[in-house]
Protein backbone atom coordinates (compact mmCIF):
# COMPACT_ATOMS: atom_id res chain seq x y z
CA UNK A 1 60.11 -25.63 114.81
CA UNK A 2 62.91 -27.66 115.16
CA UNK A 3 65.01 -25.02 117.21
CA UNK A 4 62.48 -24.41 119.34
CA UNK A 5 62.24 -28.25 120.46
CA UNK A 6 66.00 -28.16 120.71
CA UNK A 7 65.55 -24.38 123.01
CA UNK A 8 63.12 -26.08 124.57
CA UNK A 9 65.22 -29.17 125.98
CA UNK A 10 68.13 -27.01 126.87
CA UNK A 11 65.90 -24.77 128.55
CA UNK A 12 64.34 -27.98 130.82
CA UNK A 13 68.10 -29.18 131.28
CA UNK A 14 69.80 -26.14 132.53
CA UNK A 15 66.06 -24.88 134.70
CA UNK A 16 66.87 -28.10 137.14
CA UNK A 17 70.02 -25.36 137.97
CA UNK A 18 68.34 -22.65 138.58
CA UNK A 19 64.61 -22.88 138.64
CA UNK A 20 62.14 -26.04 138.34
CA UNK A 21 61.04 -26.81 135.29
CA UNK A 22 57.20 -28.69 136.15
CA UNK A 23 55.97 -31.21 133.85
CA UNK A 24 52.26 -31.31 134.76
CA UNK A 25 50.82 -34.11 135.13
CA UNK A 26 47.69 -33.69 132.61
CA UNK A 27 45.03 -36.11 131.98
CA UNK A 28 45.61 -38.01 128.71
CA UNK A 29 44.17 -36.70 125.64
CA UNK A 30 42.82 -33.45 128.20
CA UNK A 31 43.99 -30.08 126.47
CA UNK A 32 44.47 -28.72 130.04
CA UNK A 33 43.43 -28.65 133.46
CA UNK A 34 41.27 -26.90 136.25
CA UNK A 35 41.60 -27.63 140.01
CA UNK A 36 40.18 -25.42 143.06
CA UNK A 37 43.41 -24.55 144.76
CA UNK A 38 42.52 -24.18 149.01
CA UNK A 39 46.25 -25.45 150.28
CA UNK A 40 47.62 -24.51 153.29
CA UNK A 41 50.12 -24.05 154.43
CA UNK A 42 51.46 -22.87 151.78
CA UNK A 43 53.64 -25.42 149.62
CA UNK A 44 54.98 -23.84 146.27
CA UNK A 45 57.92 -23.76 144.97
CA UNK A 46 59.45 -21.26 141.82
CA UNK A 47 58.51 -23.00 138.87
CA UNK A 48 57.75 -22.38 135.06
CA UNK A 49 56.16 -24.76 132.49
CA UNK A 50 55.09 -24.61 129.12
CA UNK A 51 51.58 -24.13 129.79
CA UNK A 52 49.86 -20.70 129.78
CA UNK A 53 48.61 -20.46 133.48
CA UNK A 54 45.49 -18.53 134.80
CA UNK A 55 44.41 -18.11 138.17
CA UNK A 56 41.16 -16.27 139.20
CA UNK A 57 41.35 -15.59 143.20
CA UNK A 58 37.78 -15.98 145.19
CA UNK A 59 38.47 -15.70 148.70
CA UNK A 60 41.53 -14.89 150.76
CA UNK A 61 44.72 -12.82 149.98
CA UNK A 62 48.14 -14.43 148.62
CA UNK A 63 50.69 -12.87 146.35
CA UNK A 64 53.01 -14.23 143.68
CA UNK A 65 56.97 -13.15 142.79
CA UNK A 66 56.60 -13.51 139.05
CA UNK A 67 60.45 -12.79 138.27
CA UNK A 68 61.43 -9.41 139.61
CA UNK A 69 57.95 -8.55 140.60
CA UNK A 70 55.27 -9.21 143.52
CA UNK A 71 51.51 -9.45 142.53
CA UNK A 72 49.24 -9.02 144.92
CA UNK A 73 46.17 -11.38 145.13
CA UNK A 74 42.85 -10.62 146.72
CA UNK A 75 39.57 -11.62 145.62
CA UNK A 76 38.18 -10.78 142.43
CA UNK A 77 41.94 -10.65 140.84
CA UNK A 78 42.29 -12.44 137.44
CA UNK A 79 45.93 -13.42 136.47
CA UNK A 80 47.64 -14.77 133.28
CA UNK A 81 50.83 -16.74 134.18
CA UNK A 82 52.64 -16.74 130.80
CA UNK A 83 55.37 -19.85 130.71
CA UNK A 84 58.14 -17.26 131.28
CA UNK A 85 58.95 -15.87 133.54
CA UNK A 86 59.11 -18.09 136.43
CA UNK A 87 56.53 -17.71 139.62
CA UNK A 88 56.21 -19.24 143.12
CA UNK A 89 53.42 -18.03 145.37
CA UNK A 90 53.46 -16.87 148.74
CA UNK A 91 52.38 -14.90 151.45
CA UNK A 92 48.90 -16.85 151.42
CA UNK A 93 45.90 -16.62 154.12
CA UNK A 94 44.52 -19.53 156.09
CA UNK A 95 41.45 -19.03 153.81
CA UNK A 96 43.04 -18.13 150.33
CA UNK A 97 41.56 -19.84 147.81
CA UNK A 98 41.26 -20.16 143.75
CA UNK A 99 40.80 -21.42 140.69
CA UNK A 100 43.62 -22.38 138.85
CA UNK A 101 43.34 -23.20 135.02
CA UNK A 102 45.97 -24.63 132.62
CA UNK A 103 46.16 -24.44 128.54
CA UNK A 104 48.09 -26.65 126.86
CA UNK A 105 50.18 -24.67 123.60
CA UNK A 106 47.80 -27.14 121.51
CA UNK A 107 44.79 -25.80 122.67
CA UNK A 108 46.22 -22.18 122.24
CA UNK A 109 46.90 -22.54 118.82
CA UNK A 110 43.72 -23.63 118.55
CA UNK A 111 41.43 -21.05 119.76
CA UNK A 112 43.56 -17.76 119.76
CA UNK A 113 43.56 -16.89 116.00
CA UNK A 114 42.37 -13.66 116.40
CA UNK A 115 43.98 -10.04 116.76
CA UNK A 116 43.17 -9.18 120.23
CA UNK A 117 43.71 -13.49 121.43
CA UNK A 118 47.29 -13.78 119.54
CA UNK A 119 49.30 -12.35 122.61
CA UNK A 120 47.97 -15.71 124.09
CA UNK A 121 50.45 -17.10 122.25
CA UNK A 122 53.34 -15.73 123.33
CA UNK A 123 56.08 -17.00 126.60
CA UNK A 124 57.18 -14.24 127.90
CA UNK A 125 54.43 -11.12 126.56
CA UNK A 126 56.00 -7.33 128.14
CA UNK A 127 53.89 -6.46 131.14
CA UNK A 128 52.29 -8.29 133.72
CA UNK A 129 48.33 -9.49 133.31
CA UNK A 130 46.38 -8.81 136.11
CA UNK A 131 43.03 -7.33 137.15
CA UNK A 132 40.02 -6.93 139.40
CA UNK A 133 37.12 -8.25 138.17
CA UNK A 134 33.46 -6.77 138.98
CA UNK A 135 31.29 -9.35 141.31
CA UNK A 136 28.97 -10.77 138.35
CA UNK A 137 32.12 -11.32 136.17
CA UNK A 138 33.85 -13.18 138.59
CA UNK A 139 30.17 -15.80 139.08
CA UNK A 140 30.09 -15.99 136.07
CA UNK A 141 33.51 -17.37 135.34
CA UNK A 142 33.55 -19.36 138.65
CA UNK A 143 30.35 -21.06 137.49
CA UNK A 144 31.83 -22.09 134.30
CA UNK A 145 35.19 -23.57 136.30
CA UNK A 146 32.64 -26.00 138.59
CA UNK A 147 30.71 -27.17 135.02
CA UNK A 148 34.10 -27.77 133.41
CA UNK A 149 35.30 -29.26 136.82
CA UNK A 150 32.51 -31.63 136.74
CA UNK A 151 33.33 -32.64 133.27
CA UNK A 152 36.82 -33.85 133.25
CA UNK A 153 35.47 -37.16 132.63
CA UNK A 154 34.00 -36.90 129.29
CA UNK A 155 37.26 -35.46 126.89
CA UNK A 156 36.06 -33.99 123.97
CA UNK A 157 33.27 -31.98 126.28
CA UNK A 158 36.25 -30.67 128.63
CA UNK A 159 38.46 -29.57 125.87
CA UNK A 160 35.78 -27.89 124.30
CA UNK A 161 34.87 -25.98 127.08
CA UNK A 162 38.36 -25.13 128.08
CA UNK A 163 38.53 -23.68 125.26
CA UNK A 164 35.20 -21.34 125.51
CA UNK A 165 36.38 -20.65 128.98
CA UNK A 166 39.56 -19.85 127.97
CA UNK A 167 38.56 -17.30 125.73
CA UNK A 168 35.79 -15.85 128.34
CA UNK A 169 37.82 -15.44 130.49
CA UNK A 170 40.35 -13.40 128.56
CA UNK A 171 36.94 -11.38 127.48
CA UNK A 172 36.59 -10.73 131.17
CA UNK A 173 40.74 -9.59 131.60
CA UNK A 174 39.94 -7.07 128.79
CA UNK A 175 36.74 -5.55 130.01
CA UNK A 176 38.06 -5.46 133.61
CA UNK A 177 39.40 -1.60 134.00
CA UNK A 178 40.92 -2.14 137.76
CA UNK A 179 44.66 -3.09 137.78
CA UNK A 180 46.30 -5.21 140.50
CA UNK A 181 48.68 -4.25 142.73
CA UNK A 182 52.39 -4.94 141.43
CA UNK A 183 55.25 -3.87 143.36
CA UNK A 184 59.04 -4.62 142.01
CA UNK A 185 61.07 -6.53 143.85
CA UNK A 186 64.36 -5.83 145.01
CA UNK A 187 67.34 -7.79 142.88
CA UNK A 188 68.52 -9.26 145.87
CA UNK A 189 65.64 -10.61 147.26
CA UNK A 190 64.71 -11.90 144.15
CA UNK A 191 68.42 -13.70 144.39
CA UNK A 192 67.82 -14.78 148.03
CA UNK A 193 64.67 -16.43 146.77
CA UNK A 194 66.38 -18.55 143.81
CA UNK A 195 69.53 -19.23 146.49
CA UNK A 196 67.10 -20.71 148.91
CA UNK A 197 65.03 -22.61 146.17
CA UNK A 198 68.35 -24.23 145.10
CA UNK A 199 71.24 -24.19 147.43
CA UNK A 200 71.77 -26.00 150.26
CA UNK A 201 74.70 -25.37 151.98
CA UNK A 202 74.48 -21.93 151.88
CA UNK A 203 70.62 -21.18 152.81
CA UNK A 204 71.80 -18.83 156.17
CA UNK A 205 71.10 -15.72 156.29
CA UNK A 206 75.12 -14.71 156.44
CA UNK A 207 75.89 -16.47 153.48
CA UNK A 208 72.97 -15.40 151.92
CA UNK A 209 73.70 -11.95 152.58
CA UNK A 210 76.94 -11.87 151.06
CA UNK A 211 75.96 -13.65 148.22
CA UNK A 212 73.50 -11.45 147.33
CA UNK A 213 75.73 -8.63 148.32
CA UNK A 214 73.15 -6.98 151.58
CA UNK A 215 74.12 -7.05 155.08
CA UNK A 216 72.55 -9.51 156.88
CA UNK A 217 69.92 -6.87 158.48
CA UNK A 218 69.50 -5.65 155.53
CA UNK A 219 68.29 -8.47 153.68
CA UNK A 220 66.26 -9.69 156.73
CA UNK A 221 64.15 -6.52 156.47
CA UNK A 222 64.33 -6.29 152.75
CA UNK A 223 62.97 -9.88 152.26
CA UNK A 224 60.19 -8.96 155.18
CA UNK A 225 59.09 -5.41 153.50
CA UNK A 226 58.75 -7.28 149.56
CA UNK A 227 57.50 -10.75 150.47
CA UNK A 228 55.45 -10.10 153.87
CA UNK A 229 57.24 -13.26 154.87
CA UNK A 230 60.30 -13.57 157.01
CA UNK A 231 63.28 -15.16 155.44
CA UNK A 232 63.49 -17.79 158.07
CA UNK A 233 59.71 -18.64 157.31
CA UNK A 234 60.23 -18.96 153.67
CA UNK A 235 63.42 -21.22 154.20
CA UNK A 236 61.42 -23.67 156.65
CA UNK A 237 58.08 -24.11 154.05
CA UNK A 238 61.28 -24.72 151.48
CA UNK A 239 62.66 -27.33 153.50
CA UNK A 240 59.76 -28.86 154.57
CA UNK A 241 58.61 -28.70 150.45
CA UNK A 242 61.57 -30.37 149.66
CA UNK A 243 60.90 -33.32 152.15
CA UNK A 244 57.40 -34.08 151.46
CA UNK A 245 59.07 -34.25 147.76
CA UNK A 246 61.99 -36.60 148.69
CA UNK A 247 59.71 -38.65 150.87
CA UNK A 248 57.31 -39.31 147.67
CA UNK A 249 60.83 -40.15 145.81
CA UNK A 250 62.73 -42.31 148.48
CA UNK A 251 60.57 -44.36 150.01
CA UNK A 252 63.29 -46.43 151.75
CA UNK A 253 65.10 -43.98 152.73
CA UNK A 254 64.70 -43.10 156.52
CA UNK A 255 62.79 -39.42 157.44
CA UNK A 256 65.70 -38.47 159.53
CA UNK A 257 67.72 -38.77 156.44
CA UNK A 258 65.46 -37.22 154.06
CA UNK A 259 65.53 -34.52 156.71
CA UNK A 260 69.23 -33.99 156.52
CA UNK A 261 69.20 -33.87 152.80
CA UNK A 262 66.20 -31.15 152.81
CA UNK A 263 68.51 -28.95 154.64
CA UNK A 264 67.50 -29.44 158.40
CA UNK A 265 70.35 -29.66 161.21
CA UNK A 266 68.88 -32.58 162.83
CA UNK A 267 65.89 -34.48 163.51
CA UNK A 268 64.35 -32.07 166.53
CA UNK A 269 64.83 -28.86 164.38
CA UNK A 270 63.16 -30.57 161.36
CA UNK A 271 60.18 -32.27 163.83
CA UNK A 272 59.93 -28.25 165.07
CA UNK A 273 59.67 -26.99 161.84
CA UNK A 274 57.81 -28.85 160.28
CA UNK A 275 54.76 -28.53 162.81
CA UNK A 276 54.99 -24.96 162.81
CA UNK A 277 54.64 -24.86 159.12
CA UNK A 278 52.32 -28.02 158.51
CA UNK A 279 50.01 -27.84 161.93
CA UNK A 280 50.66 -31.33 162.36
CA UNK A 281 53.85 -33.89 163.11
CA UNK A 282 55.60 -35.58 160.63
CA UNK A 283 54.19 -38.60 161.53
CA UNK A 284 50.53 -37.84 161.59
CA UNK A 285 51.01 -36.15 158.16
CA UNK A 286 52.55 -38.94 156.50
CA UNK A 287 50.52 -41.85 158.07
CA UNK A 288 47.74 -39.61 156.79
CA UNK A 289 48.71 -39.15 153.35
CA UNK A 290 49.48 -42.66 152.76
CA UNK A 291 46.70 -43.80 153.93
CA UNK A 292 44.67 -41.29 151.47
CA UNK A 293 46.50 -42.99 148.79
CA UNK A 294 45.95 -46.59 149.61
């Protein structure tokens, strides 16, 4: 136990290097979580955490690079996000939209005690976990997410049906016979992803390129063909990420600053950008979120 504390904290240490480590922000005493996920535009960033992650897709399309692999998300598509590898979606629709569920390791140890549940257990299980589910499956399940949604505020009721829905829903997974679609994703584009997540000065596509040892055509169409997202397009939601982040964390700071530090060239290019990407100006956005949090 004690070595797997100490893994643990070298693992969040070094991750801030490479890939974010997310602390979720849970309720207190709540073995978990549920939310209806409807963003857009997109706004993820490659992250892992130590909660077992499920995410059951009703509307929309969207796909996921869970380390060297893409999973492709439609309706009806159930998927276990295991804390390892690390995943950052993408490539969503104007319309995607799911459920997203979270299970604390406390809960896990909990509930899955038997044979078939044990894998539950597990950080990084061999294979990935996804499948269709039939029409009445997927109700059914959905139904359940809205009652546990609408119980957050009583505890002991929400972590006892987390866990029953936990365990349904893994009921579902194994019944399901339809696979998702998983493609494998290039190493370098996999490398150009985890470059753009975490290096600034050398986000072009040049320097990216040689880094990741492509030409720079090469890696433009690469990145295009496995992500269904330019590489320019995934940079900009990056950057613009990374300054609604730095905004929340340096409030004095100036935008055009924040901007600079994000990765932007100047004030006009980030302005540019971030319309394209968030259908709105800077300004409007943030005079609108702060005024939702007031």
């Amino acid at each position: 136990m004690v070595e797997g504390v100490v893994f643990s904290e070298i693992r969040q240490f070094f991750s801030f290097l490479v890939i974010m480590y997310e602390q979720l922000r849970l309720e207190p005493g709540h073995q978990g979580s549920i939310w209806r996920h409807r963003q857009w535009p997109p706004m993820s960033i490659a992250h892992w955490h130590e909660e077992l992650e499920l995410n059951i897709v009703l509307k929309g399309t969207a796909a996921y690079l869970v380390g060297r692999n893409r999973v492709d998300l439609a309706p009806n598509v159930l998927l276990w996000l295991f804390p390892e590898p690390e995943h950052i979606l993408i490539d969503q629709s104007p319309d995607f939209e799911m459920w997203i569920l979270v299970f604390r390791p406390a809960l896990l140890q909990q509930v899955c005690n038997e044979p078939d549940t044990v894998i539950l257990l597990e950080h990084i299980p061999e294979g990935l976990f996804c499948r269709r589910l039939s029409q009445p499956m997927l109700q059914r399940l959905g139904n359940l997410c809205q009652e546990m949604l609408q119980a957050q505020g009583e505890t002991t009721r929400f972590n006892l049906g987390l866990g029953f829905l936990l365990l349904s829903a893994w009921s579902a997974y194994q019944k399901a016979n339809e696979p998702a679609m998983v493609k494998g994703i290039h190493p370098a584009v996999a490398q150009t992803v985890h470059l753009i997540m975490n290096d600034l000065e050398e986000d072009a596509l040049p320097e990216l390129a040689q880094r990741v040892g492509l030409s720079p055509s090469r890696l433009s169409r690469l990145f295009q063909q496995q992500t269904g997202m330019s590489l320019t397009d995934f940079r900009n939601q990056v950057r613009v990420r990374r300054v609604t982040q730095m905004v929340d964390e340096q409030p004095v700071t100036t935008l055009l600053e924040i901007a600079l530090q994000a990765g932007f060239g100047s004030y006009a290019q980030f302005h540019r950008v971030f319309k394209q990407v968030m259908g709105v100006s800077p300004r409007a956005y943030f005079s609108a979120t702060s005024a939702s949090s007031e």
